[in-house]
PDB file of N, CA and C in Angstrom:
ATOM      1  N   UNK A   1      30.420  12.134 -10.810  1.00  0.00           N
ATOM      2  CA  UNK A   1      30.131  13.493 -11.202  1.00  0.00           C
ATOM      3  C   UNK A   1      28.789  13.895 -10.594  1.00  0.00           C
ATOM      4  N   UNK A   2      28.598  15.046 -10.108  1.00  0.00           N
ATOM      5  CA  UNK A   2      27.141  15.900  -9.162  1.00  0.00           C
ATOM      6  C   UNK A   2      26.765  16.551 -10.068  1.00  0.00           C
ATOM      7  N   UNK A   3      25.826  16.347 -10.676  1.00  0.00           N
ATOM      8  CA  UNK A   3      24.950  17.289 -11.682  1.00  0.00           C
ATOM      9  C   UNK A   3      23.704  17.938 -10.895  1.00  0.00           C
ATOM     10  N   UNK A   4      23.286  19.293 -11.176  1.00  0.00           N
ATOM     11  CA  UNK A   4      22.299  19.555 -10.182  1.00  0.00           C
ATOM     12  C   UNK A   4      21.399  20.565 -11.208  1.00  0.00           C
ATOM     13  N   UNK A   5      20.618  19.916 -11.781  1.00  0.00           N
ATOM     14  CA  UNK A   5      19.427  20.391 -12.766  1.00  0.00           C
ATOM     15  C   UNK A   5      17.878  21.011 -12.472  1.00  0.00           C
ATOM     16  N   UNK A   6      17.864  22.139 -12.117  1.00  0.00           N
ATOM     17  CA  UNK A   6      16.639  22.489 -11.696  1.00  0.00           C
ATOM     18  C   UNK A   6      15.122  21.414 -12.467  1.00  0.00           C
ATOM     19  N   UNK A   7      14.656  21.124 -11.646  1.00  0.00           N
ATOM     20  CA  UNK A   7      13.261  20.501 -12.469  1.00  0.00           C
ATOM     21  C   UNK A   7      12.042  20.918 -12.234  1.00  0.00           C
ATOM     22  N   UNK A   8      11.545  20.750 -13.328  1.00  0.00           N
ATOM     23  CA  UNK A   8      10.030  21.416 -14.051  1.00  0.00           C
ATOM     24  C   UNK A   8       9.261  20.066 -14.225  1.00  0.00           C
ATOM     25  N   UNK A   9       8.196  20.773 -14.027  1.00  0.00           N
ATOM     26  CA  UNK A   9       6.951  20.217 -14.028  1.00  0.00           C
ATOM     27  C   UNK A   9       6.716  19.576 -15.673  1.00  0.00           C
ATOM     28  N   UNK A  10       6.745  18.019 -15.448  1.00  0.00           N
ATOM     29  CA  UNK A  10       6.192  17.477 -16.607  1.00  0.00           C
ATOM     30  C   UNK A  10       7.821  16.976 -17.459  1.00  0.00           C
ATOM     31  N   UNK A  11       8.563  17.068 -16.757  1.00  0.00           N
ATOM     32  CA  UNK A  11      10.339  17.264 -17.059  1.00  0.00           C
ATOM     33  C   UNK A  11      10.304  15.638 -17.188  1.00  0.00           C
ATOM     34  N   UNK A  12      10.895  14.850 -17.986  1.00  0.00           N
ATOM     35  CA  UNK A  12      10.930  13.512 -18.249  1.00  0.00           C
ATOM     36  C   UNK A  12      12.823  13.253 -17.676  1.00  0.00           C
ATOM     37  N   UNK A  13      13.291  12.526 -17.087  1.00  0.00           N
ATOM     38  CA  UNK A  13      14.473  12.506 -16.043  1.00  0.00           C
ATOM     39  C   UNK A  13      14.926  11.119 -16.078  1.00  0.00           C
ATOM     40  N   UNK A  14      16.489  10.820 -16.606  1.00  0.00           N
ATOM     41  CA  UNK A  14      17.249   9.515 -16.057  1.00  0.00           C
ATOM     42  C   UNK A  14      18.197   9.605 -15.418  1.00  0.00           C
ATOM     43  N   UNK A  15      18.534   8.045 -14.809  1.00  0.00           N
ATOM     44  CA  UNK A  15      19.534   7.816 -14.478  1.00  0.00           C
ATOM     45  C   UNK A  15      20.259   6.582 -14.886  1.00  0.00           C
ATOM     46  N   UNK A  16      21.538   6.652 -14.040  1.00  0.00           N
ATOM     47  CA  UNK A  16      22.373   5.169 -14.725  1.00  0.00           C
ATOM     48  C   UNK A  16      23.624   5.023 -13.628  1.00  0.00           C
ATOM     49  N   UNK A  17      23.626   4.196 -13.008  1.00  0.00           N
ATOM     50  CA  UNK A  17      24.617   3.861 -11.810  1.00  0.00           C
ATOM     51  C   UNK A  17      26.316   3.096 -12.414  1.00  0.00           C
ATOM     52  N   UNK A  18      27.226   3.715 -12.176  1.00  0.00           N
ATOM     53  CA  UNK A  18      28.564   2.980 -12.431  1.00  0.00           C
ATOM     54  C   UNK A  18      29.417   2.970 -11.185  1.00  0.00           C
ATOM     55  N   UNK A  19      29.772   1.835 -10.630  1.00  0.00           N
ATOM     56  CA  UNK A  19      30.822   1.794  -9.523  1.00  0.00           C
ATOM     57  C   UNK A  19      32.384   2.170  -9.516  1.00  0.00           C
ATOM     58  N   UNK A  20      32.923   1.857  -8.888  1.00  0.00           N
ATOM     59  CA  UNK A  20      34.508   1.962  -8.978  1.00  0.00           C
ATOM     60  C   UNK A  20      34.538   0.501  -8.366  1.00  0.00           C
ATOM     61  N   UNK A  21      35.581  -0.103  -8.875  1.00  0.00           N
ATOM     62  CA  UNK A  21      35.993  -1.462  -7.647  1.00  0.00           C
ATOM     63  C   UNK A  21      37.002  -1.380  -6.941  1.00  0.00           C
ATOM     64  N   UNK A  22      37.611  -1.886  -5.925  1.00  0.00           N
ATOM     65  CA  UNK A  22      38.840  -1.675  -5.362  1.00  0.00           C
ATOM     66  C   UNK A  22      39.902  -0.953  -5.968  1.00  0.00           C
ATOM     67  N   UNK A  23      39.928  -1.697  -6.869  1.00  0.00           N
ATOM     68  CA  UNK A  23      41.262  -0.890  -7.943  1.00  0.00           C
ATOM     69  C   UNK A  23      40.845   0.099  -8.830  1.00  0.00           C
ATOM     70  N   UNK A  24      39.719   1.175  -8.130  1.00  0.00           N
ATOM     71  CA  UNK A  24      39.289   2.034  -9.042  1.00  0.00           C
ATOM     72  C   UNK A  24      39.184   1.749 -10.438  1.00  0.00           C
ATOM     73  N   UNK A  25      38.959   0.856 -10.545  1.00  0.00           N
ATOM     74  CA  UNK A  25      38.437   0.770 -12.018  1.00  0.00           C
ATOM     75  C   UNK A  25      36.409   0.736 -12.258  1.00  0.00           C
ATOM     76  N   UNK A  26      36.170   1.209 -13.432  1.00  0.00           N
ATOM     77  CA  UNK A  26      34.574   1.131 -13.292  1.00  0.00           C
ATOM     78  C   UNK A  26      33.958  -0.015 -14.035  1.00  0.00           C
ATOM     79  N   UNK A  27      32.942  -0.274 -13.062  1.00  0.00           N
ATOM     80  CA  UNK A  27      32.307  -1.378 -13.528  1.00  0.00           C
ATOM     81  C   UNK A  27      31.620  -1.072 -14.699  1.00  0.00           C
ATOM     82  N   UNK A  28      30.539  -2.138 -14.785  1.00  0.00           N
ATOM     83  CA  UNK A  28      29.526  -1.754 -16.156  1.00  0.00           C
ATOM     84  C   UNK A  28      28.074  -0.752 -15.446  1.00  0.00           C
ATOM     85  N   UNK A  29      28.020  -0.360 -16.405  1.00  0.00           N
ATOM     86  CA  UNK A  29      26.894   0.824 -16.186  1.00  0.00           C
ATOM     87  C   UNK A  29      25.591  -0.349 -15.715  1.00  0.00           C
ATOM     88  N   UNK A  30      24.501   0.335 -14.659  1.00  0.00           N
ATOM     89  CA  UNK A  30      23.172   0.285 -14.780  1.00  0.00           C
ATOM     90  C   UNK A  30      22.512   0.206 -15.593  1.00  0.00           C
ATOM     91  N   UNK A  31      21.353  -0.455 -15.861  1.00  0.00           N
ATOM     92  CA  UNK A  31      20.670  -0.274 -16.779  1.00  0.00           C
ATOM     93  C   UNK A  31      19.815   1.300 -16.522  1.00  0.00           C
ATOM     94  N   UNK A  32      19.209   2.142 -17.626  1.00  0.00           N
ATOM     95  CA  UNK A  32      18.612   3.386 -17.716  1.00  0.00           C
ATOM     96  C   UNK A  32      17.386   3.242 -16.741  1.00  0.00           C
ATOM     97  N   UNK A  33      17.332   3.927 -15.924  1.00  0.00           N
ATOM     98  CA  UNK A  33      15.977   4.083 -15.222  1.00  0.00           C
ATOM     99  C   UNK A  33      15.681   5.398 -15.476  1.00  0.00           C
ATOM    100  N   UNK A  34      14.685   6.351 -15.194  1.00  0.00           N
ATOM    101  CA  UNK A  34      13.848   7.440 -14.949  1.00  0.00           C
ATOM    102  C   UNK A  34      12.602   7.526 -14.666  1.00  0.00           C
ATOM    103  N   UNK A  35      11.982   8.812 -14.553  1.00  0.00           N
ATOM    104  CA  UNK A  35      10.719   8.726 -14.134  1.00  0.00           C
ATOM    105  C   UNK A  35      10.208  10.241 -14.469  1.00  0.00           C
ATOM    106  N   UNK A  36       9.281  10.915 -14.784  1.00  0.00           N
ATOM    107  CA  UNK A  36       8.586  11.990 -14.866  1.00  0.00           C
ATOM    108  C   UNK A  36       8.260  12.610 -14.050  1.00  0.00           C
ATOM    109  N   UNK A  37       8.542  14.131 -13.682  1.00  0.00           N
ATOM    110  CA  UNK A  37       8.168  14.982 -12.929  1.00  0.00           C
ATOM    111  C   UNK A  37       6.639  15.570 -13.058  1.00  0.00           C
ATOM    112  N   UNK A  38       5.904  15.537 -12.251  1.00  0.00           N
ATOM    113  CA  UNK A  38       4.276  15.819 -11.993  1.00  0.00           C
ATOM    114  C   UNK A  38       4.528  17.163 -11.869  1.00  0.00           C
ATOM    115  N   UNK A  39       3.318  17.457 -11.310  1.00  0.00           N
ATOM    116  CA  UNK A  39       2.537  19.159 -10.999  1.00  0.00           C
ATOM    117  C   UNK A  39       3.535  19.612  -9.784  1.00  0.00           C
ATOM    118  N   UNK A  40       4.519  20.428 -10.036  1.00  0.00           N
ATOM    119  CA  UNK A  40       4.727  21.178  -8.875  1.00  0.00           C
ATOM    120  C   UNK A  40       4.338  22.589  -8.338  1.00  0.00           C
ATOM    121  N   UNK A  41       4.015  23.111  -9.489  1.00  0.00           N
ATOM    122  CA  UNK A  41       3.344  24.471  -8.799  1.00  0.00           C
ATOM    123  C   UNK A  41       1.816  24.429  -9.025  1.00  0.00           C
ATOM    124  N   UNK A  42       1.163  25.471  -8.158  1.00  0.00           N
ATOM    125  CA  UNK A  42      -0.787  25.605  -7.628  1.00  0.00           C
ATOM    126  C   UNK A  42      -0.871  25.539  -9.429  1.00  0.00           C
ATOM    127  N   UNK A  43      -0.442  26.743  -9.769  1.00  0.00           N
ATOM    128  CA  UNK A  43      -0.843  27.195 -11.322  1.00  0.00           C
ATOM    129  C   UNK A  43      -1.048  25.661 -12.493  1.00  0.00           C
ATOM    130  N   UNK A  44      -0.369  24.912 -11.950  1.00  0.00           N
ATOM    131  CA  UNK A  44      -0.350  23.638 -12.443  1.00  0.00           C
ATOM    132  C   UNK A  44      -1.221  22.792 -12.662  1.00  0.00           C
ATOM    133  N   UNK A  45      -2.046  22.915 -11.826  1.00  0.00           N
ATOM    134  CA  UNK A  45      -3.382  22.327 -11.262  1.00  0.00           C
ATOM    135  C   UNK A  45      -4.487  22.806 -12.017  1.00  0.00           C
ATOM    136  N   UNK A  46      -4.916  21.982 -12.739  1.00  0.00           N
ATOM    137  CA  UNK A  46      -6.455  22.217 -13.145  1.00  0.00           C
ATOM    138  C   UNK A  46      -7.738  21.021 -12.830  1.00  0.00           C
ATOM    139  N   UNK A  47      -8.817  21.548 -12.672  1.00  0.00           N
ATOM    140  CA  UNK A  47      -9.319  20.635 -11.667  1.00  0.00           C
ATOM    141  C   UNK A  47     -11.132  21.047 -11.713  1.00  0.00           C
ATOM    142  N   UNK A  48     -12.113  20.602 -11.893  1.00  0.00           N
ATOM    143  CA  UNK A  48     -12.756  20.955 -11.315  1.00  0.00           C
ATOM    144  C   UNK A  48     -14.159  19.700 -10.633  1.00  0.00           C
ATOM    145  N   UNK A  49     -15.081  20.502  -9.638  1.00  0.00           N
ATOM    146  CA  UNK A  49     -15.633  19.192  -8.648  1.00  0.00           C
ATOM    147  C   UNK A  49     -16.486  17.918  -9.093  1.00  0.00           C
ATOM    148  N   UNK A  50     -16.462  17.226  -8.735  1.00  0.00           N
ATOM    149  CA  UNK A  50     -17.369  16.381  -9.839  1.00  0.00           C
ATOM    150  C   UNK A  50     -18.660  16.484  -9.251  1.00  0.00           C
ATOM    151  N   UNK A  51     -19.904  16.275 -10.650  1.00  0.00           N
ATOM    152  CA  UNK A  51     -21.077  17.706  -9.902  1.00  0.00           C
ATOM    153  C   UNK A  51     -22.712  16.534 -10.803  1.00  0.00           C
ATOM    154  N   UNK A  52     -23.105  16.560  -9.965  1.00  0.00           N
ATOM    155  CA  UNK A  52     -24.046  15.795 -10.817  1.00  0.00           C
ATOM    156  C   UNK A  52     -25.067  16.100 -12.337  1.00  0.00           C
ATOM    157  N   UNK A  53     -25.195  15.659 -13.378  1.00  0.00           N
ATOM    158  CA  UNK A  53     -25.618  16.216 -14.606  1.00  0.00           C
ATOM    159  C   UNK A  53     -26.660  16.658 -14.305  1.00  0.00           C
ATOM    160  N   UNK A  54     -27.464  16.677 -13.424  1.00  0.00           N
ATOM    161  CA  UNK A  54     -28.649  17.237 -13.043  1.00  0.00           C
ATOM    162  C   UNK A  54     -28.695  18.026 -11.633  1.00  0.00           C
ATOM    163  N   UNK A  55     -28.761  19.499 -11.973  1.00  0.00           N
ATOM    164  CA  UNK A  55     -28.247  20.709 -11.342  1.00  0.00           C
ATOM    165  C   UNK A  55     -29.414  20.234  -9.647  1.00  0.00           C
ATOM    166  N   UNK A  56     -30.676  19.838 -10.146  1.00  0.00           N
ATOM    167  CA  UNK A  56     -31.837  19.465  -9.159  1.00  0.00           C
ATOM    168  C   UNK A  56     -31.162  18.468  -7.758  1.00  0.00           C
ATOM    169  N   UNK A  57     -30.495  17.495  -8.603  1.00  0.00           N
ATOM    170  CA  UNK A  57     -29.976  16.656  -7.249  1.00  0.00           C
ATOM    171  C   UNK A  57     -29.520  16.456  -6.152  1.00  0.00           C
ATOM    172  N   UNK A  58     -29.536  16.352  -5.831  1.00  0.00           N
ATOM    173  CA  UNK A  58     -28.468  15.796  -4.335  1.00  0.00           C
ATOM    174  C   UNK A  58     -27.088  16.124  -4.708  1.00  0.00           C
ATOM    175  N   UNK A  59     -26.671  17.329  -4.452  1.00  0.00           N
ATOM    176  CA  UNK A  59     -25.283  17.260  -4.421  1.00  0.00           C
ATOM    177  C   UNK A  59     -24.042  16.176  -4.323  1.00  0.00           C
ATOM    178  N   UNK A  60     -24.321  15.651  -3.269  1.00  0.00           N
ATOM    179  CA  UNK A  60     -23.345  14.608  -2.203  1.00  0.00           C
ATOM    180  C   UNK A  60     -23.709  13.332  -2.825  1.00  0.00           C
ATOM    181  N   UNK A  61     -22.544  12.908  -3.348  1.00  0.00           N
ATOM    182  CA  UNK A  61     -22.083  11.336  -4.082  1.00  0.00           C
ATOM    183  C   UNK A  61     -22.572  10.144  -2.867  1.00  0.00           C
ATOM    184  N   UNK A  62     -23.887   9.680  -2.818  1.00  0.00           N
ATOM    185  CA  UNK A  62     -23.907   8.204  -2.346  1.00  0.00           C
ATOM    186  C   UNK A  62     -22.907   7.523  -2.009  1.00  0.00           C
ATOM    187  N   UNK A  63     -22.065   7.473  -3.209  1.00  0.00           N
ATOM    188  CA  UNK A  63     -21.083   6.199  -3.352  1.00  0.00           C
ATOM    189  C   UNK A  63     -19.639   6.295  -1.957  1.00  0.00           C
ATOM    190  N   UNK A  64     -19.804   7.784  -1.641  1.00  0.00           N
ATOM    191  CA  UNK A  64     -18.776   8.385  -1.104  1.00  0.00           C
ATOM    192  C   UNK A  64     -19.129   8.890   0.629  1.00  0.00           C
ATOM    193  N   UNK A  65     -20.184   8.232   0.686  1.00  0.00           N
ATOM    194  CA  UNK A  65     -21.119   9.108   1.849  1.00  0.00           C
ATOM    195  C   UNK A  65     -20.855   7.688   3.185  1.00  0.00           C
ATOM    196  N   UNK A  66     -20.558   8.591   4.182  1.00  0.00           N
ATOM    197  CA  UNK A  66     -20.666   7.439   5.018  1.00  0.00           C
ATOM    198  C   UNK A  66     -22.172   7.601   6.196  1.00  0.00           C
ATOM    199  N   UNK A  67     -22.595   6.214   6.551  1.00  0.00           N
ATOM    200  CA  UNK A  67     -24.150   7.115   7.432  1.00  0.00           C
ATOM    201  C   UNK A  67     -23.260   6.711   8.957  1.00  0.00           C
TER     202      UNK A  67
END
């Protein structure tokens, strides 16, 4: 069966696999897998820069700086 479910952001999603064998008959099911749908749209996104507690400093992260 083709199921075709629009998905959303944050949408929790399974699945489960069953064969046919030669003689069309079905096997035993898969065990349940799934996985969670993330951020798909901009609006989704919240975010902001990481900024040092002291407005005086050095902007630019050391840790991240290459010379």
């Amino acid at each position: 069966m083709n199921v075709r479910v629009p998905l959303n952001t944050g949408q929790r999603c399974y699945w489960q696999v069953q064969a046919l064998d030669k003689d069309a008959q079905p096997t035993a099911s898969s065990d349940l897998a799934g996985w969670e749908m993330r951020l798909l749209e901009p609006e989704d996104w919240h975010a902001s820069w990481i900024t040092s507690p002291n407005d005086n400093e050095e902007r630019q992260s050391p840790l991240f700086r290459k010379t």
